[in-house]
C-alpha atoms as a PDB file:
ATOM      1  CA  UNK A   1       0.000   0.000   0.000  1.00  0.00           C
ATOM      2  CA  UNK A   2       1.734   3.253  -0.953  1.00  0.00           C
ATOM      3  CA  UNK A   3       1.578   6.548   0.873  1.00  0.00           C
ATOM      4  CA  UNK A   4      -1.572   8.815  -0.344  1.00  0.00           C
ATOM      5  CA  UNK A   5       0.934  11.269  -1.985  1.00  0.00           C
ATOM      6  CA  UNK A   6       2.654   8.933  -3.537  1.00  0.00           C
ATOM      7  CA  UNK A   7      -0.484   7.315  -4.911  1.00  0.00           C
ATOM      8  CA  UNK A   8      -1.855  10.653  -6.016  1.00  0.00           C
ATOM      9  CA  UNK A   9       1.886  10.791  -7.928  1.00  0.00           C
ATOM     10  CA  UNK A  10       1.430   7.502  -9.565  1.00  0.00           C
ATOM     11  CA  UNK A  11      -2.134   7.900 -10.537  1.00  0.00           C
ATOM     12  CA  UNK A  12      -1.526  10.554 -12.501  1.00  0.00           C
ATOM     13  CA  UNK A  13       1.945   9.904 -14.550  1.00  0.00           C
ATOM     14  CA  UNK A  14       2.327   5.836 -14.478  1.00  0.00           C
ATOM     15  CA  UNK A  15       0.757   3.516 -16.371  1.00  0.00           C
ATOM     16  CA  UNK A  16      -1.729   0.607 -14.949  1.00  0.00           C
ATOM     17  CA  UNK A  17       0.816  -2.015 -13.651  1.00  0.00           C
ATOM     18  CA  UNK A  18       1.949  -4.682 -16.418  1.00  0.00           C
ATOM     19  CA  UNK A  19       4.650  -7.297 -15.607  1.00  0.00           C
ATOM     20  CA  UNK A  20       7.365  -6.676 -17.948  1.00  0.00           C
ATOM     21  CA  UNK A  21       5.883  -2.866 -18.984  1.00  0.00           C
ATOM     22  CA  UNK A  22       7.468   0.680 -18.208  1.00  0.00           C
ATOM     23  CA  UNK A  23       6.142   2.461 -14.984  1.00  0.00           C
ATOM     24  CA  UNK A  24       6.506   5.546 -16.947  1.00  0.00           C
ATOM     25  CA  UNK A  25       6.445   4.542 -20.785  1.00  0.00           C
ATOM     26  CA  UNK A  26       6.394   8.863 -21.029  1.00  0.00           C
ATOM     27  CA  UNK A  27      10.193   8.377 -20.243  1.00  0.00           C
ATOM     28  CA  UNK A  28      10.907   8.009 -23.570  1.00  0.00           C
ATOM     29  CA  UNK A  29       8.514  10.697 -25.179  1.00  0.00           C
ATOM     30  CA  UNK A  30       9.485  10.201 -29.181  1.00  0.00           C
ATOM     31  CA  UNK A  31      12.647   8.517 -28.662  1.00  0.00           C
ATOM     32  CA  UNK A  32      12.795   5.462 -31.283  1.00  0.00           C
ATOM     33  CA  UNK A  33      16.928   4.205 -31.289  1.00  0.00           C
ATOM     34  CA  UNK A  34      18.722   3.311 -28.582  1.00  0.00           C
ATOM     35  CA  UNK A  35      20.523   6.198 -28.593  1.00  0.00           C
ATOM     36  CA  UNK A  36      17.795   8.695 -28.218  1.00  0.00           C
ATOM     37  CA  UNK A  37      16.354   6.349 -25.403  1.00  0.00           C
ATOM     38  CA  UNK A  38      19.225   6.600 -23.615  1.00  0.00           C
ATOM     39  CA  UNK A  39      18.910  10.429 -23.824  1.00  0.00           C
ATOM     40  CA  UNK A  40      15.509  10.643 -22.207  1.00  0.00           C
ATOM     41  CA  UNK A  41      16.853   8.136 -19.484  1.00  0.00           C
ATOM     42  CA  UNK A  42      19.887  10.478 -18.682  1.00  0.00           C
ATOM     43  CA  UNK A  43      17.811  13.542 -18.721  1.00  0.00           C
ATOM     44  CA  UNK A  44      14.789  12.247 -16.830  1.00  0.00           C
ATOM     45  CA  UNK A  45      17.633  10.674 -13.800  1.00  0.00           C
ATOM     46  CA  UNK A  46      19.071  13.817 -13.701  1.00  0.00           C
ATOM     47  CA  UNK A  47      15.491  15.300 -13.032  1.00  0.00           C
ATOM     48  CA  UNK A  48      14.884  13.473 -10.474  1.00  0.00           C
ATOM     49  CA  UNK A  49      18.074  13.758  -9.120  1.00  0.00           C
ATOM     50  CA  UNK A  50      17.924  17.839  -9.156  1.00  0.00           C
ATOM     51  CA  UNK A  51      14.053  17.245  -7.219  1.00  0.00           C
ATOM     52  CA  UNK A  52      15.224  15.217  -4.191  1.00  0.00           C
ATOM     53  CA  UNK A  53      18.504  17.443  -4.180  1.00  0.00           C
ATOM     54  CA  UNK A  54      15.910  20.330  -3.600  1.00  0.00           C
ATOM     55  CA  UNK A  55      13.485  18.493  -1.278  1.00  0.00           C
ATOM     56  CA  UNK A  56      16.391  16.912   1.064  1.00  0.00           C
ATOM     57  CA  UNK A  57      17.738  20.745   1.241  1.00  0.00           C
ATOM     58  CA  UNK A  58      14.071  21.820   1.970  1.00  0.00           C
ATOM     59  CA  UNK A  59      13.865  19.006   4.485  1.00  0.00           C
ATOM     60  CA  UNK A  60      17.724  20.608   6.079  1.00  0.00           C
ATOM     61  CA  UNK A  61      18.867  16.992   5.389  1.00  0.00           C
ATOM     62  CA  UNK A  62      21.676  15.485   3.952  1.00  0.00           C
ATOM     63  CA  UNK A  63      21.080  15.014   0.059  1.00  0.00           C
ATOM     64  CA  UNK A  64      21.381  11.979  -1.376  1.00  0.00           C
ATOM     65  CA  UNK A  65      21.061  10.270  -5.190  1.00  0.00           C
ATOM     66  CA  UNK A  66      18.486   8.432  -6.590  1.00  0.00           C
ATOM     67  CA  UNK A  67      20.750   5.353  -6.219  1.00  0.00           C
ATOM     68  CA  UNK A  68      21.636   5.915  -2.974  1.00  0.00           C
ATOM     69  CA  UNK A  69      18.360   5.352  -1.906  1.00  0.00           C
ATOM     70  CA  UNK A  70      17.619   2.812  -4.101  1.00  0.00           C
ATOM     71  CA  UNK A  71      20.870   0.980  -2.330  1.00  0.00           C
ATOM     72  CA  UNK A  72      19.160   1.696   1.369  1.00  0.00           C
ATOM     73  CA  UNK A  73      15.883  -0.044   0.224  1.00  0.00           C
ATOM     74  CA  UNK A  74      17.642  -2.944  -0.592  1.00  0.00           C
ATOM     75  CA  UNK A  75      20.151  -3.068   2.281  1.00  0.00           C
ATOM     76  CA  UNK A  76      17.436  -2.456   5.034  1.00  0.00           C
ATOM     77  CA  UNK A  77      14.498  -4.836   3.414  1.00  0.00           C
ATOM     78  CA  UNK A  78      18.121  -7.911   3.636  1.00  0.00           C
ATOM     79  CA  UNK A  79      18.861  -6.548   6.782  1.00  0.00           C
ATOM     80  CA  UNK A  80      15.765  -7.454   7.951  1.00  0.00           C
ATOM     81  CA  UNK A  81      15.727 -10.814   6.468  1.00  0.00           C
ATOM     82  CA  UNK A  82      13.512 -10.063   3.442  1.00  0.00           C
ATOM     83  CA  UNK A  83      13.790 -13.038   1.070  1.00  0.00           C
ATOM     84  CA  UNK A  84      16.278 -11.951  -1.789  1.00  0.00           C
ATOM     85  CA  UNK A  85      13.628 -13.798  -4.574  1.00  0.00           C
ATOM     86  CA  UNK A  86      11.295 -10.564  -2.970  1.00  0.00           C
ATOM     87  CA  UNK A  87      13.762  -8.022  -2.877  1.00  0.00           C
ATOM     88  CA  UNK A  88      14.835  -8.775  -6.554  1.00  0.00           C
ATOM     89  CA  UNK A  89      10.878  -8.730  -7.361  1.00  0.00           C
ATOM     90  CA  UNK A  90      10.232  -4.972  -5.700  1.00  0.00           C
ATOM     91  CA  UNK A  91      13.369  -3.894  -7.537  1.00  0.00           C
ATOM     92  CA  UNK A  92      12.485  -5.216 -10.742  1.00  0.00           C
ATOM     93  CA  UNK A  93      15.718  -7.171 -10.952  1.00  0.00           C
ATOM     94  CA  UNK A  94      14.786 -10.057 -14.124  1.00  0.00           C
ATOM     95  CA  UNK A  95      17.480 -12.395 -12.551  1.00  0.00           C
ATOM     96  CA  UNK A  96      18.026 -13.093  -8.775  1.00  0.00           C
ATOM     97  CA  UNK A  97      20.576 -10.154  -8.772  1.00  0.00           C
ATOM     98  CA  UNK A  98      21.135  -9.257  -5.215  1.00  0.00           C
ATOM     99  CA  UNK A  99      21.496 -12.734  -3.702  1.00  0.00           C
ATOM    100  CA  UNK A 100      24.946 -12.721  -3.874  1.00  0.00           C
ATOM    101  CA  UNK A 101      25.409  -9.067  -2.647  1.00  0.00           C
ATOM    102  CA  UNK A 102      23.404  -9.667   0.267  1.00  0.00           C
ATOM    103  CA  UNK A 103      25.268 -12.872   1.862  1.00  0.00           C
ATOM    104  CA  UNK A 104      27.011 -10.931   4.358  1.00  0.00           C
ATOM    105  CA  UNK A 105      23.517  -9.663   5.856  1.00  0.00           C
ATOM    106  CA  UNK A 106      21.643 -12.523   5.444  1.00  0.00           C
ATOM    107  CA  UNK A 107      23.986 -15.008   6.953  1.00  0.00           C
ATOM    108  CA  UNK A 108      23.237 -12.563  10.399  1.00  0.00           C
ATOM    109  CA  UNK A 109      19.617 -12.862  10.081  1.00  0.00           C
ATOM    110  CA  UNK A 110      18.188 -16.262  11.737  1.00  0.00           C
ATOM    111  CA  UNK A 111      15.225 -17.997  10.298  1.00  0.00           C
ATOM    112  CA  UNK A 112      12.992 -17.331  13.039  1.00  0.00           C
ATOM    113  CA  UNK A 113      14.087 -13.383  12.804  1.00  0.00           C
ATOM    114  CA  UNK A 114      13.809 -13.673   8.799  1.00  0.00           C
ATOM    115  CA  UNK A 115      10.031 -15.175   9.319  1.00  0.00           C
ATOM    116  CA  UNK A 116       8.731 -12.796  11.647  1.00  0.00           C
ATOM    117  CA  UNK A 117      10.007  -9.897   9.561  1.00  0.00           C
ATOM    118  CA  UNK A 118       8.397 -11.522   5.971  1.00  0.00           C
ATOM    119  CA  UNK A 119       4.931 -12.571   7.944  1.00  0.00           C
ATOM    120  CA  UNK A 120       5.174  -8.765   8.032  1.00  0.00           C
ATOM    121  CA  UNK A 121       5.046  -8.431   4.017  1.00  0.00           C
ATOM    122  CA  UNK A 122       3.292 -11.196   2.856  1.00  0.00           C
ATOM    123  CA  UNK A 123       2.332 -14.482   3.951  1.00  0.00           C
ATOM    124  CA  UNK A 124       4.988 -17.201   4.023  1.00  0.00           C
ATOM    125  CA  UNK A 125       5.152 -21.013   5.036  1.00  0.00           C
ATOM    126  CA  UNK A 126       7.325 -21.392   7.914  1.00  0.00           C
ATOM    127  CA  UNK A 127      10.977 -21.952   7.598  1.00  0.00           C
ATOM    128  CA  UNK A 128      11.967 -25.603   8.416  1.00  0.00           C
END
């Protein structure tokens, strides 16, 4: 369930969800070759960049980069014992990506911590 802002933001500029489609198919406005894709990308990151730049300095926090962030969602969802198969599924990682990354903090979390934490998500069978 997303945050009423954030579901206002998503109403209005990304599409219905589709496994395999764009969030934000807009991203690429007329863009056809690769090249002129990969144009739009850089320009739209850089947007978005620029925005939380201005909100963290709004906020009188630390600013940080789209990545960054992207980096502490992943870290804190293996730190708590989130199943890697999930975190490479809210990511939208095709391929288990992150498993390997996230050994060091999943061999900390026990089964019984990693359970309680996923009953928390979704529901899961217990860990034998």
């Amino acid at each position: 369930m997303a945050v009423p802002q954030l579901r206002q933001l998503l109403d209005v500029y990304a599409s219905p969800y589709s496994p395999g489609e764009l969030v934000f198919p807009d991203i690429f406005l007329n863009a056809v070759t690769d090249e002129q894709k990969a144009i739009r990308v850089h320009d739209f990151n850089r947007r978005i960049s620029k925005n939380i730049k201005d909100v963290c300095e709004s906020l009188g926090i630390q600013s940080v980069t789209p990545q960054y962030a992207r980096n502490s969602f992943i870290s804190a969802l293996a730190h708590h014992g989130v199943m890697t198969a999930y975190i490479d599924y809210a990511v939208g990682h095709a391929t288990s990506e992150v498993s390997a990354l996230l050994a060091g903090y999943i061999s900390n979390v026990t089964p019984a911590m990693m359970q309680a934490f996923n009953e928390k998500i979704f529901i899961v069978p217990p860990i034998q």
